[in-house]
PDB file of N, CA and C in Angstrom:
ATOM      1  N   UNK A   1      16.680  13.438   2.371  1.00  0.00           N
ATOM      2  CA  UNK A   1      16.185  12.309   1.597  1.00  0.00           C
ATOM      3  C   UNK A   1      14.853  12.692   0.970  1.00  0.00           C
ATOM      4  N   UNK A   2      14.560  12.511  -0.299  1.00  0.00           N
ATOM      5  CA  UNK A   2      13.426  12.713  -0.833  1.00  0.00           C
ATOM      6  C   UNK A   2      12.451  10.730  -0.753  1.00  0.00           C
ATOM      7  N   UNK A   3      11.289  11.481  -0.605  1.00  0.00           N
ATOM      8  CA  UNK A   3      10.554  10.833  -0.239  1.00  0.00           C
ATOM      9  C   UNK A   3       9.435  10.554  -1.438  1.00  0.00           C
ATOM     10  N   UNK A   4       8.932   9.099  -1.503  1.00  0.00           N
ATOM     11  CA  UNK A   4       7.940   9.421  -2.722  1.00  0.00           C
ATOM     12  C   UNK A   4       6.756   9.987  -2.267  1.00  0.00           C
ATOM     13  N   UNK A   5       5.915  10.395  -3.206  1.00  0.00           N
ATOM     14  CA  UNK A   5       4.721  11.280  -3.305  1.00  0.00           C
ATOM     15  C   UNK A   5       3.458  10.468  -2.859  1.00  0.00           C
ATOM     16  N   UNK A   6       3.395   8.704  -2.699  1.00  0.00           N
ATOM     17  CA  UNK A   6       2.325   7.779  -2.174  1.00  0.00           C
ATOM     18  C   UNK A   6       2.666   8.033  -0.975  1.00  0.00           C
ATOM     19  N   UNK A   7       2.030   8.385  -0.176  1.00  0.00           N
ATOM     20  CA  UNK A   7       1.990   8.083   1.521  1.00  0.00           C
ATOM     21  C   UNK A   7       0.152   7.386   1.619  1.00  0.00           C
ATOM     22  N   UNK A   8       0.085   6.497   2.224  1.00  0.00           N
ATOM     23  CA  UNK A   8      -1.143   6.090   2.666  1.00  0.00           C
ATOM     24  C   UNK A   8      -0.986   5.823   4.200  1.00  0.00           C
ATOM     25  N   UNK A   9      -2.688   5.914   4.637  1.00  0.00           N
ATOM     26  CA  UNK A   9      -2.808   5.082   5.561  1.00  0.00           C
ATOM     27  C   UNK A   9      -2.312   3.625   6.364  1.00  0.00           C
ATOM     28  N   UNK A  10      -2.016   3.457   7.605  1.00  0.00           N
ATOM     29  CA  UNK A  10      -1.889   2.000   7.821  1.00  0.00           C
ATOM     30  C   UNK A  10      -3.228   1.503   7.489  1.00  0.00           C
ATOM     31  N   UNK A  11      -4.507   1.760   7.993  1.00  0.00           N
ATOM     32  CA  UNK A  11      -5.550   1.219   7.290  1.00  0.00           C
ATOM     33  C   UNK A  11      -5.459   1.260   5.600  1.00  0.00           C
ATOM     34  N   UNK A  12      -5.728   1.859   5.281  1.00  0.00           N
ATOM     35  CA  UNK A  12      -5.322   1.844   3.461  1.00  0.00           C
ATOM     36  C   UNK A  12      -4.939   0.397   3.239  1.00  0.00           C
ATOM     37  N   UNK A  13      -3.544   0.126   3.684  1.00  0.00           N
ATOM     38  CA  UNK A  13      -2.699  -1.249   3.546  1.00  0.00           C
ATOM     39  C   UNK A  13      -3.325  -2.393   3.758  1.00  0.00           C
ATOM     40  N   UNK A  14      -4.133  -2.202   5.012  1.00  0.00           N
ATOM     41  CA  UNK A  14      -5.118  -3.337   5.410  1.00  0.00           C
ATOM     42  C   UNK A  14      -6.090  -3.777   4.324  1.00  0.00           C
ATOM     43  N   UNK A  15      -7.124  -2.096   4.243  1.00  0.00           N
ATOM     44  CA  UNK A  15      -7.667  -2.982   2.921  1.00  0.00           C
ATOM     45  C   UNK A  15      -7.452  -3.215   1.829  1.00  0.00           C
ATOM     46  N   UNK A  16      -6.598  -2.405   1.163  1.00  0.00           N
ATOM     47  CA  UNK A  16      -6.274  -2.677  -0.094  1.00  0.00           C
ATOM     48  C   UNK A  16      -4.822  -3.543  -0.562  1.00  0.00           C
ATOM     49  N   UNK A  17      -4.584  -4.626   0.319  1.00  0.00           N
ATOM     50  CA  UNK A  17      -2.915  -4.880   0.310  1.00  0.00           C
ATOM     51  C   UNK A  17      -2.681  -5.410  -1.255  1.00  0.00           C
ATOM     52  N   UNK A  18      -4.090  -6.404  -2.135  1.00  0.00           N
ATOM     53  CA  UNK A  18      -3.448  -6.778  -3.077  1.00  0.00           C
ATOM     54  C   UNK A  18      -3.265  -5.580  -4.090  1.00  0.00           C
ATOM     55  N   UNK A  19      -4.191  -4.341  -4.043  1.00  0.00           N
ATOM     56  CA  UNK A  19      -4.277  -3.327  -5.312  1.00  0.00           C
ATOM     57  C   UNK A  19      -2.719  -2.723  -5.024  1.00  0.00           C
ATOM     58  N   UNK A  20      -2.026  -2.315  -3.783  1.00  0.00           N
ATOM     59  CA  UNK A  20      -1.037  -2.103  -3.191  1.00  0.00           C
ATOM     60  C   UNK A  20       0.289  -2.803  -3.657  1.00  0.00           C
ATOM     61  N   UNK A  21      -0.093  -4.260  -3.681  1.00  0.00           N
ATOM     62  CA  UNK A  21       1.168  -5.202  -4.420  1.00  0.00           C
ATOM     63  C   UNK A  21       1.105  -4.912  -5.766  1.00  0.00           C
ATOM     64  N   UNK A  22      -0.112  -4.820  -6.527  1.00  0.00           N
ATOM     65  CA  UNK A  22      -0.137  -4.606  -8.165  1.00  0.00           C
ATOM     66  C   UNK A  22       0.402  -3.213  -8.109  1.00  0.00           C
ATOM     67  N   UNK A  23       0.483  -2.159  -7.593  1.00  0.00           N
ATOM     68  CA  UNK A  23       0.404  -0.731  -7.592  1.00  0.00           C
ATOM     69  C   UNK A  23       2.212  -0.723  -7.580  1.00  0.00           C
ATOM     70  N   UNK A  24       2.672  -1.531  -6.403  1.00  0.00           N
ATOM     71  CA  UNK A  24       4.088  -1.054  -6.465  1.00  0.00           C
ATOM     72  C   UNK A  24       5.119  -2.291  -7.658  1.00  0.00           C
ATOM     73  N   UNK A  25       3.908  -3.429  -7.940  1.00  0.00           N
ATOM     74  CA  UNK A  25       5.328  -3.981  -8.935  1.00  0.00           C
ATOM     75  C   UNK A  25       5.266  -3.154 -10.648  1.00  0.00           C
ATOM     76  N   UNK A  26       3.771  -2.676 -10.943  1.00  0.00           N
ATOM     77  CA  UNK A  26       3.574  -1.643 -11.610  1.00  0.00           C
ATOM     78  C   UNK A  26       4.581  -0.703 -11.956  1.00  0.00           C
ATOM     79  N   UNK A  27       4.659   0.197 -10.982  1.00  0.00           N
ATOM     80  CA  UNK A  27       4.975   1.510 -11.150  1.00  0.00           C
ATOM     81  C   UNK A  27       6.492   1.806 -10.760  1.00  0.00           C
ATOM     82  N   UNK A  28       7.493   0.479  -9.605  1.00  0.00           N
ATOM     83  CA  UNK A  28       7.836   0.238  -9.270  1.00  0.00           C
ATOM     84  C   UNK A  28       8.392   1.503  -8.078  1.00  0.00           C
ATOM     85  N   UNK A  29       7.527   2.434  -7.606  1.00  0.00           N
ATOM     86  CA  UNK A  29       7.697   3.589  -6.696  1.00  0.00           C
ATOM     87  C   UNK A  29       7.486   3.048  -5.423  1.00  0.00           C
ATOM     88  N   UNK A  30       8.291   2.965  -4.362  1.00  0.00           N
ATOM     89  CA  UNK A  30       7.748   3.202  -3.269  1.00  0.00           C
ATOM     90  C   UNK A  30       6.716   3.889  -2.908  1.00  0.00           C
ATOM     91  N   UNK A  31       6.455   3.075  -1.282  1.00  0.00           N
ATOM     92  CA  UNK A  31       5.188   3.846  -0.993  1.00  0.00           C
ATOM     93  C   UNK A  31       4.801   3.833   0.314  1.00  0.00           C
ATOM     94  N   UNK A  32       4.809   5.205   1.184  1.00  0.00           N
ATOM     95  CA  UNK A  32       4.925   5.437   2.476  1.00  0.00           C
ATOM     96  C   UNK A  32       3.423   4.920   3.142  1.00  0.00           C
ATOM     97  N   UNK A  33       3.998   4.427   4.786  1.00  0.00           N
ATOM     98  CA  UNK A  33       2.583   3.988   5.202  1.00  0.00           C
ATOM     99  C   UNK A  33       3.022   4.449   6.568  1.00  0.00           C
ATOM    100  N   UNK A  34       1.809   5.080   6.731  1.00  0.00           N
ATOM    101  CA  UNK A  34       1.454   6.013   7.918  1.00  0.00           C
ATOM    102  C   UNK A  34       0.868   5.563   8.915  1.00  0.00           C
ATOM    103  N   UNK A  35       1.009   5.586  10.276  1.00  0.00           N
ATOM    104  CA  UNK A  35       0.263   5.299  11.186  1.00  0.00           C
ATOM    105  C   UNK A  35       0.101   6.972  12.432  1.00  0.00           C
ATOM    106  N   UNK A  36      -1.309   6.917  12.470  1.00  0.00           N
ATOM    107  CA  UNK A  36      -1.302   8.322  13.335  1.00  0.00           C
ATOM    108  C   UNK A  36      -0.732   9.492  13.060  1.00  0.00           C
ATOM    109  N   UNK A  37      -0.318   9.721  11.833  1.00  0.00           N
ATOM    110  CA  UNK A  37       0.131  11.120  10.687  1.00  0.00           C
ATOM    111  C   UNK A  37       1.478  10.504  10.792  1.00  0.00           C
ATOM    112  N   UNK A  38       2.367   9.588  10.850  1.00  0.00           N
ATOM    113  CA  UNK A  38       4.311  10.027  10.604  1.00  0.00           C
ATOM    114  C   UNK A  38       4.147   8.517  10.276  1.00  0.00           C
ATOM    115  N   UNK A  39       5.114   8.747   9.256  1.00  0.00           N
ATOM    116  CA  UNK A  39       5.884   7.934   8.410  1.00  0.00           C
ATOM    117  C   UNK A  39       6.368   6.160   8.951  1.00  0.00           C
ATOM    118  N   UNK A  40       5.694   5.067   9.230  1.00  0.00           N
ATOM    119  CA  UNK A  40       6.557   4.202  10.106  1.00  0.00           C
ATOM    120  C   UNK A  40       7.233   3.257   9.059  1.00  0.00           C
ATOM    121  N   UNK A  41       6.364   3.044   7.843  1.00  0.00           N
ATOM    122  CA  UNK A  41       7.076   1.931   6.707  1.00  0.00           C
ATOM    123  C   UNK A  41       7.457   2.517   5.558  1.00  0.00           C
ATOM    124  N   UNK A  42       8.037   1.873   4.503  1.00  0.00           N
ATOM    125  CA  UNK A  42       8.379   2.239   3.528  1.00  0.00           C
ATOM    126  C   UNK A  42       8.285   0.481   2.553  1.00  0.00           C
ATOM    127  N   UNK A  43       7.170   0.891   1.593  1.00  0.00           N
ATOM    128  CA  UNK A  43       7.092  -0.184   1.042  1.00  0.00           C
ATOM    129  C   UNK A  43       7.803  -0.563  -0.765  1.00  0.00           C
ATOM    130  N   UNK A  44       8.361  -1.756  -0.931  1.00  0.00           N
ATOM    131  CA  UNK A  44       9.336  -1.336  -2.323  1.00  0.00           C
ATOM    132  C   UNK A  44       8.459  -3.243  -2.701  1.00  0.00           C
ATOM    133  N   UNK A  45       8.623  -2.808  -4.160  1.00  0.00           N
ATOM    134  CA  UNK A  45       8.391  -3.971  -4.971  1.00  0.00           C
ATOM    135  C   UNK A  45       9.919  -5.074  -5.121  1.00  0.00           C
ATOM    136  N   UNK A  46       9.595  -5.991  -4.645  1.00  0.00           N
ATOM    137  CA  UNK A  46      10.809  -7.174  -4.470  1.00  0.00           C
ATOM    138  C   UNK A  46      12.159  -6.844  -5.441  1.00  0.00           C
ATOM    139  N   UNK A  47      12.028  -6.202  -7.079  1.00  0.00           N
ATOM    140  CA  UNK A  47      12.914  -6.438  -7.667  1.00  0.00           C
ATOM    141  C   UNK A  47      13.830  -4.782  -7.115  1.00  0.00           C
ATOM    142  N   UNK A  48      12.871  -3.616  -6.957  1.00  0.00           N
ATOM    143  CA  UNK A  48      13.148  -2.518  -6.952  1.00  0.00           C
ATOM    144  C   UNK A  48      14.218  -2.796  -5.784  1.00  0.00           C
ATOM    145  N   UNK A  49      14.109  -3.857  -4.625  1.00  0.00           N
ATOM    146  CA  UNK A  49      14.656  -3.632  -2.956  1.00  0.00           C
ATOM    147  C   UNK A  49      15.643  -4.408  -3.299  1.00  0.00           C
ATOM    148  N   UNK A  50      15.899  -5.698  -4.647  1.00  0.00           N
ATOM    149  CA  UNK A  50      17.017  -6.258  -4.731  1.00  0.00           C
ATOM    150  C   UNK A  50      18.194  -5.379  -5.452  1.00  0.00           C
ATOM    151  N   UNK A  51      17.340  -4.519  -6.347  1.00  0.00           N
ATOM    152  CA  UNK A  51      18.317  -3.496  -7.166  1.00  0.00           C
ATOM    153  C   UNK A  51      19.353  -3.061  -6.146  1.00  0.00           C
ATOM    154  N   UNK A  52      18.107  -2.423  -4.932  1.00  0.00           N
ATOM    155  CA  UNK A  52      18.848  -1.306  -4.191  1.00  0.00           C
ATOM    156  C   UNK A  52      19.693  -1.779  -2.892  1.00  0.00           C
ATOM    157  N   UNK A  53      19.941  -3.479  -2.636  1.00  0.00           N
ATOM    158  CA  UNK A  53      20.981  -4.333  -1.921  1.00  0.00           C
ATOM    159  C   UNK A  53      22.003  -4.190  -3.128  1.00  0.00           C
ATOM    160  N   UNK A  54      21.736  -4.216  -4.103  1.00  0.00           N
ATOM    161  CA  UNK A  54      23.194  -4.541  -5.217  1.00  0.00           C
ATOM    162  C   UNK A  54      23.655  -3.378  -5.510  1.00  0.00           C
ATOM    163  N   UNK A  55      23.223  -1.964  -5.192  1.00  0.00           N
ATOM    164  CA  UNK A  55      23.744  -0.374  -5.488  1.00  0.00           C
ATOM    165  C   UNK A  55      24.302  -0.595  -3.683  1.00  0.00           C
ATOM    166  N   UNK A  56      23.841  -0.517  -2.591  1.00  0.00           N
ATOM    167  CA  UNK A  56      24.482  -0.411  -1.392  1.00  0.00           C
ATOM    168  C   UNK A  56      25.886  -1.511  -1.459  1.00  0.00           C
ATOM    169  N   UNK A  57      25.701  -2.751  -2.200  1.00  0.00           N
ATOM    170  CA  UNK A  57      26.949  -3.798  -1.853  1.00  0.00           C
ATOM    171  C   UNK A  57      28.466  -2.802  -2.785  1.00  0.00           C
ATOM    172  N   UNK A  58      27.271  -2.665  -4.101  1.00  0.00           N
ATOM    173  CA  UNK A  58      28.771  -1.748  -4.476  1.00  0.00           C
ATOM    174  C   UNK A  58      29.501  -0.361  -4.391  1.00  0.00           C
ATOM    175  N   UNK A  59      28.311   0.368  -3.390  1.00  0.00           N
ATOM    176  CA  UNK A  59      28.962   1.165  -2.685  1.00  0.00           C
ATOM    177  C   UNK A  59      29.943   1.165  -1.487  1.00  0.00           C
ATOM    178  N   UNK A  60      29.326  -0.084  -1.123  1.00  0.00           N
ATOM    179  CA  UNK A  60      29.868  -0.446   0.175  1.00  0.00           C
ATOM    180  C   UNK A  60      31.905  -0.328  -0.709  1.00  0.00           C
ATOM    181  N   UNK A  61      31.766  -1.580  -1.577  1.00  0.00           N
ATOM    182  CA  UNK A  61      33.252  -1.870  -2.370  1.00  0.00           C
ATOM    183  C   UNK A  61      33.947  -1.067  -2.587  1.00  0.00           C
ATOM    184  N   UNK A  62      33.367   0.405  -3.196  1.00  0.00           N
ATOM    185  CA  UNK A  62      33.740   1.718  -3.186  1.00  0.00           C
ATOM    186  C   UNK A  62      34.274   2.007  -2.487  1.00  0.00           C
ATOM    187  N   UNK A  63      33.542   2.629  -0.947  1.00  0.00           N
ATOM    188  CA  UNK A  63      33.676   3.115   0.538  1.00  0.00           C
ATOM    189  C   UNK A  63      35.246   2.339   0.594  1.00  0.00           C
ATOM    190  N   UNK A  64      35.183   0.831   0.714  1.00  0.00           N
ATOM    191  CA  UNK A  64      36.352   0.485   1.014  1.00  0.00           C
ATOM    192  C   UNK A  64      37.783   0.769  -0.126  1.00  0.00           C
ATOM    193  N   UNK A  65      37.531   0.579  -1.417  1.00  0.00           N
ATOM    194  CA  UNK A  65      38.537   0.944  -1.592  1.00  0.00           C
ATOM    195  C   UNK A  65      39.308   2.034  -1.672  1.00  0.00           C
ATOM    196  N   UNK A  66      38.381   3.020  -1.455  1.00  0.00           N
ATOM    197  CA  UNK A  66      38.444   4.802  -1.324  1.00  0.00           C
ATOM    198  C   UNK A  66      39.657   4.638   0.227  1.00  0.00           C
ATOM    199  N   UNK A  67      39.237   3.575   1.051  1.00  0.00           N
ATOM    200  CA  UNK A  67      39.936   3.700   2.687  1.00  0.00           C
ATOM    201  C   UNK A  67      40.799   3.034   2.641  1.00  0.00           C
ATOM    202  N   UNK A  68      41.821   1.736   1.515  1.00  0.00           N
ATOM    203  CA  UNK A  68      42.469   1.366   0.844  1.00  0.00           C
ATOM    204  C   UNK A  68      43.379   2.804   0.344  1.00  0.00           C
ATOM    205  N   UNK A  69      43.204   3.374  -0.349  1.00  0.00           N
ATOM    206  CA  UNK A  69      44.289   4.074  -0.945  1.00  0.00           C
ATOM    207  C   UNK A  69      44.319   5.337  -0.206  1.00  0.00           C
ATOM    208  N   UNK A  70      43.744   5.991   1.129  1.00  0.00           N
ATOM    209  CA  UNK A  70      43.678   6.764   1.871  1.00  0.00           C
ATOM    210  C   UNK A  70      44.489   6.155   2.768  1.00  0.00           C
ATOM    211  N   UNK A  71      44.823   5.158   3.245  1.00  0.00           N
ATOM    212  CA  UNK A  71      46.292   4.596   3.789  1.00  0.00           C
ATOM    213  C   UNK A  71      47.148   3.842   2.861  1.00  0.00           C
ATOM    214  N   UNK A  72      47.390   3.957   1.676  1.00  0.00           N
ATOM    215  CA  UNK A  72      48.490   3.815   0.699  1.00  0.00           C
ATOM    216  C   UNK A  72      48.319   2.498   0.655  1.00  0.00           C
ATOM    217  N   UNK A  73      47.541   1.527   0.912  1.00  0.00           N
ATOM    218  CA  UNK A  73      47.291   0.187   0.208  1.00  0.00           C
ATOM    219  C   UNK A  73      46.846   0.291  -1.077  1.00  0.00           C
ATOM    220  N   UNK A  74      47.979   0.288  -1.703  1.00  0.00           N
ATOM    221  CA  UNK A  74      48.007   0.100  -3.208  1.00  0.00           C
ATOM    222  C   UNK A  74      49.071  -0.098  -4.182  1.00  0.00           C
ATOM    223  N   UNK A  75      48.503  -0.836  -4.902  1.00  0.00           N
ATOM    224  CA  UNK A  75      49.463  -0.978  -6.418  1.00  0.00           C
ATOM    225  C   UNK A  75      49.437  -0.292  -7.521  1.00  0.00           C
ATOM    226  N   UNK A  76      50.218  -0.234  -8.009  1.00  0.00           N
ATOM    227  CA  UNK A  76      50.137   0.695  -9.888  1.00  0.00           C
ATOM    228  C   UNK A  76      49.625   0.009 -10.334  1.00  0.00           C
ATOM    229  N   UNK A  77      48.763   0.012 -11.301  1.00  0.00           N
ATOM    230  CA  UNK A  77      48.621  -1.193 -12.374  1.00  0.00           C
ATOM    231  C   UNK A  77      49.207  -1.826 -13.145  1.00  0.00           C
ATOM    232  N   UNK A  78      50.813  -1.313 -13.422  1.00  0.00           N
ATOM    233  CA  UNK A  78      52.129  -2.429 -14.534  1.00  0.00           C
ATOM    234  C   UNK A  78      52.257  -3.353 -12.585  1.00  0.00           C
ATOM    235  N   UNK A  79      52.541  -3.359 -11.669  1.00  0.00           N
ATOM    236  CA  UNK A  79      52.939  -4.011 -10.589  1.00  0.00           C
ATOM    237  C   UNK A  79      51.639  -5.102 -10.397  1.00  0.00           C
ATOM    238  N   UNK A  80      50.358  -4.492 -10.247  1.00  0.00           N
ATOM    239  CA  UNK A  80      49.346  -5.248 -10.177  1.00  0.00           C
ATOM    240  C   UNK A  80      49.285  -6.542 -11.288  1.00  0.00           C
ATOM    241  N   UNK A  81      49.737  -6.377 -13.020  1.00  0.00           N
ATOM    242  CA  UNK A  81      49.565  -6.947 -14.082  1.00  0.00           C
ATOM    243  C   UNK A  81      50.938  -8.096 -14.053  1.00  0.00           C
ATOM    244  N   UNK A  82      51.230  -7.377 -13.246  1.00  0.00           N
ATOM    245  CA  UNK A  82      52.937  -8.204 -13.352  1.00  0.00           C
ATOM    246  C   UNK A  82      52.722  -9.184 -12.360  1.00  0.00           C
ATOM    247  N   UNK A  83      52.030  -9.354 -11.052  1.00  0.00           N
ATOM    248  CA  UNK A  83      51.909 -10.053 -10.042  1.00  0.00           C
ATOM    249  C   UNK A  83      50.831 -11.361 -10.864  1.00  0.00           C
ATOM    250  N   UNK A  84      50.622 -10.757 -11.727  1.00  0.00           N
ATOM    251  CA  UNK A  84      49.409 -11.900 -12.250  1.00  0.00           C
ATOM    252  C   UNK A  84      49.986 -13.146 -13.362  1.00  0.00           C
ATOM    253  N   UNK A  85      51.425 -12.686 -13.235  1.00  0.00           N
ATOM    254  CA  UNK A  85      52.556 -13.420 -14.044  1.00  0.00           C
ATOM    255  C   UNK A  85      52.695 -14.634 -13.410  1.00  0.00           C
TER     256      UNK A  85
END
């Protein structure tokens, strides 16, 4: 997994949380927050974290229909068009 290039402090966050909120709806990059040198948060601007629920939901749809036609649950599409008769 690539990681973005902001890593800060957990202090950092403390003091600077509003330059932090302007910084990530800005730029819209994540941005790592550190406590005692390793990685514990990962911070995303509200629209960037809704994007990335609506790329996981339709992967998820994917995943399944990939496991759908890997056990032969499926239709042709003249059978599928015809059922809609």
């Amino acid at each position: 997994m690539k990681f973005p290039t902001q890593a800060k402090p957990l202090s950092y966050l403390k003091k600077h949380a509003d330059k932090i909120v302007e910084e990530l709806c800005e730029t819209r990059q994540p941005m790592l927050i550190t406590q005692h040198g390793s990685v514990k948060l990962v911070l995303m601007d509200l629209k960037s974290y809704e994007e990335q629920k609506e790329t996981f939901a339709l992967l998820r749809i994917l995943a399944l229909g990939n496991c759908e036609i890997e056990q032969g649950e499926y239709s042709s599409a003249d059978e599928f068009f015809t059922s809609l008769n």
